[in-house]
Protein backbone atom coordinates (compact mmCIF):
# COMPACT_ATOMS: atom_id res chain seq x y z
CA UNK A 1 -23.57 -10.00 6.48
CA UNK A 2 -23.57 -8.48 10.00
CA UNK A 3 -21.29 -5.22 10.10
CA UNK A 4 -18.84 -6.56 13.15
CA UNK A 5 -18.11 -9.64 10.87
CA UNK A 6 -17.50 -7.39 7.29
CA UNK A 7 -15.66 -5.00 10.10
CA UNK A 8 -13.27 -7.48 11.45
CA UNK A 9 -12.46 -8.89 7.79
CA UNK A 10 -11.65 -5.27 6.51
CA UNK A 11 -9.78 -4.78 9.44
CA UNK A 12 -7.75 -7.80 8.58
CA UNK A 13 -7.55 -7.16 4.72
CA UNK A 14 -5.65 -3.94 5.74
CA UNK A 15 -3.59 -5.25 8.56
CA UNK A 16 -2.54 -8.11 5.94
CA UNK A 17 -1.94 -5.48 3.14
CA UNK A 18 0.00 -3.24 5.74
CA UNK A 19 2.56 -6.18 6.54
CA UNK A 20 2.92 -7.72 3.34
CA UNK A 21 4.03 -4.40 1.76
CA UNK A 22 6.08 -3.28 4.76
CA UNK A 23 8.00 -6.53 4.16
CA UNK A 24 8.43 -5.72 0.39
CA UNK A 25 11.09 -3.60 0.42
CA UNK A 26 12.43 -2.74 -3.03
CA UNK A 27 9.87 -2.12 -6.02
CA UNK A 28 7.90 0.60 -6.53
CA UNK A 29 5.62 2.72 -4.26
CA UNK A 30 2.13 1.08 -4.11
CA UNK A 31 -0.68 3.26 -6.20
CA UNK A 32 -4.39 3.56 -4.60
CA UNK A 33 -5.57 0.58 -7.53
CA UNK A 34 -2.36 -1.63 -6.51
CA UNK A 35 -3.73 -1.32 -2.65
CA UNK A 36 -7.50 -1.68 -3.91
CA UNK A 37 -6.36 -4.74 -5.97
CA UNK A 38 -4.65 -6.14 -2.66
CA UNK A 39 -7.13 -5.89 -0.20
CA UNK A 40 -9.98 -6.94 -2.68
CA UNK A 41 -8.29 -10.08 -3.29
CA UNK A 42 -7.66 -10.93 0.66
CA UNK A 43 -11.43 -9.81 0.97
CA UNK A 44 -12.10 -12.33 -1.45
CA UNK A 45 -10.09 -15.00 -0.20
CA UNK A 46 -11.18 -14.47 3.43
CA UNK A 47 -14.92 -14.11 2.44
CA UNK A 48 -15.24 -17.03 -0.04
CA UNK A 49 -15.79 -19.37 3.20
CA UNK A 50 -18.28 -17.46 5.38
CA UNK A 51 -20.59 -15.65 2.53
CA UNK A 52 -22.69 -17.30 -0.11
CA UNK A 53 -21.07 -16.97 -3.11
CA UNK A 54 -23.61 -14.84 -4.95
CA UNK A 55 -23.22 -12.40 -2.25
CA UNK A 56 -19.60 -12.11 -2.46
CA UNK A 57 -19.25 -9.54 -5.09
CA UNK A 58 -21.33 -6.45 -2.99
CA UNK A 59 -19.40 -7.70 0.20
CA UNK A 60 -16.18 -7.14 -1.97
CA UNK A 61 -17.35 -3.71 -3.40
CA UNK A 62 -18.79 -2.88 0.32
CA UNK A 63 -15.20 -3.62 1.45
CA UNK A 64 -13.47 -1.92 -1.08
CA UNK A 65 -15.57 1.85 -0.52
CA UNK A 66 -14.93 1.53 2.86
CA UNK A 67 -10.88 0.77 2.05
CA UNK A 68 -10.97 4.32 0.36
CA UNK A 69 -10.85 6.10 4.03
CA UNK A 70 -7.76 4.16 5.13
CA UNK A 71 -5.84 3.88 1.95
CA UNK A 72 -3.73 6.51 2.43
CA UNK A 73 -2.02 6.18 5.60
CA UNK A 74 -2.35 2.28 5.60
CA UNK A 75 -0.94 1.07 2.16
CA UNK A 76 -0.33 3.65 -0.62
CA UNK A 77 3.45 4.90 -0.58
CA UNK A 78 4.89 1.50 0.16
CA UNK A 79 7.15 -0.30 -1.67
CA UNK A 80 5.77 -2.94 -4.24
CA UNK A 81 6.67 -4.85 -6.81
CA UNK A 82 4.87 -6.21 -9.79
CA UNK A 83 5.73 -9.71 -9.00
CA UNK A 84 4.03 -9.35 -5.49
CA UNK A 85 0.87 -7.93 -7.36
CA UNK A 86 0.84 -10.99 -9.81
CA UNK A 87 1.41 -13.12 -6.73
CA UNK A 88 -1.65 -11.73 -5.04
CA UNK A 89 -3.91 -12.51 -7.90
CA UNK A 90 -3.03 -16.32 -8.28
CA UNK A 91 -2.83 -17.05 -4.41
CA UNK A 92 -5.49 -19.59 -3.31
CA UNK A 93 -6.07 -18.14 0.30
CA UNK A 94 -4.98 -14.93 2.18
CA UNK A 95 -2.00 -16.81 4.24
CA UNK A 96 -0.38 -17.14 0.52
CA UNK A 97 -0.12 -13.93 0.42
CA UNK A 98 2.04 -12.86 3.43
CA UNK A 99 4.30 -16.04 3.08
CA UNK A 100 4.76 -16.54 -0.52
CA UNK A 101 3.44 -12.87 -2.01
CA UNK A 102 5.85 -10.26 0.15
């Protein structure tokens, strides 16, 4: 996949992950693997349509390394609950997530 395409969907996966746990205001404070498990499922969702599928698993483990160096300051900390992470892992596309999820 060309790296302005992966870099725009990362981009997205975190600016998705940022807002849906800014708008999730009681819970818990997020862990690096409840961020990780966020972003690799919008990566997922938003990947599924523009990457063959037997790609898709190094584009999500490409995405995920990269997540590492923003993690900190972009997601973990925030408030999160556990029904928001189960919510993440049954939605069917990334727009589920912000409107149903957080």
């Amino acid at each position: 996949m060309k790296s302005g395409v992966f870099s725009w969907l990362l981009c997205r996966a975190l600016w998705l992950c940022g807002v849906a746990l800014c708008a999730s205001g009681c819970g818990r404070k997020a862990t690096v693997e409840d961020c990780q498990q966020i972003v690799k499922r919008i990566v997922e969702l938003e990947l599924q349509s523009v990457v063959p599928q037997q790609e898709l698993s190094s584009e999500v483990v490409q995405a995920q390394q990269t997540f590492k160096e923003r993690a900190l300051s972009d997601c973990v900390g925030k408030r999160i609950t556990d029904k928001s992470l189960a919510c993440v892992a049954a939605a069917k596309d990334s727009k589920t997530i912000i409107d149903d999820c957080f």
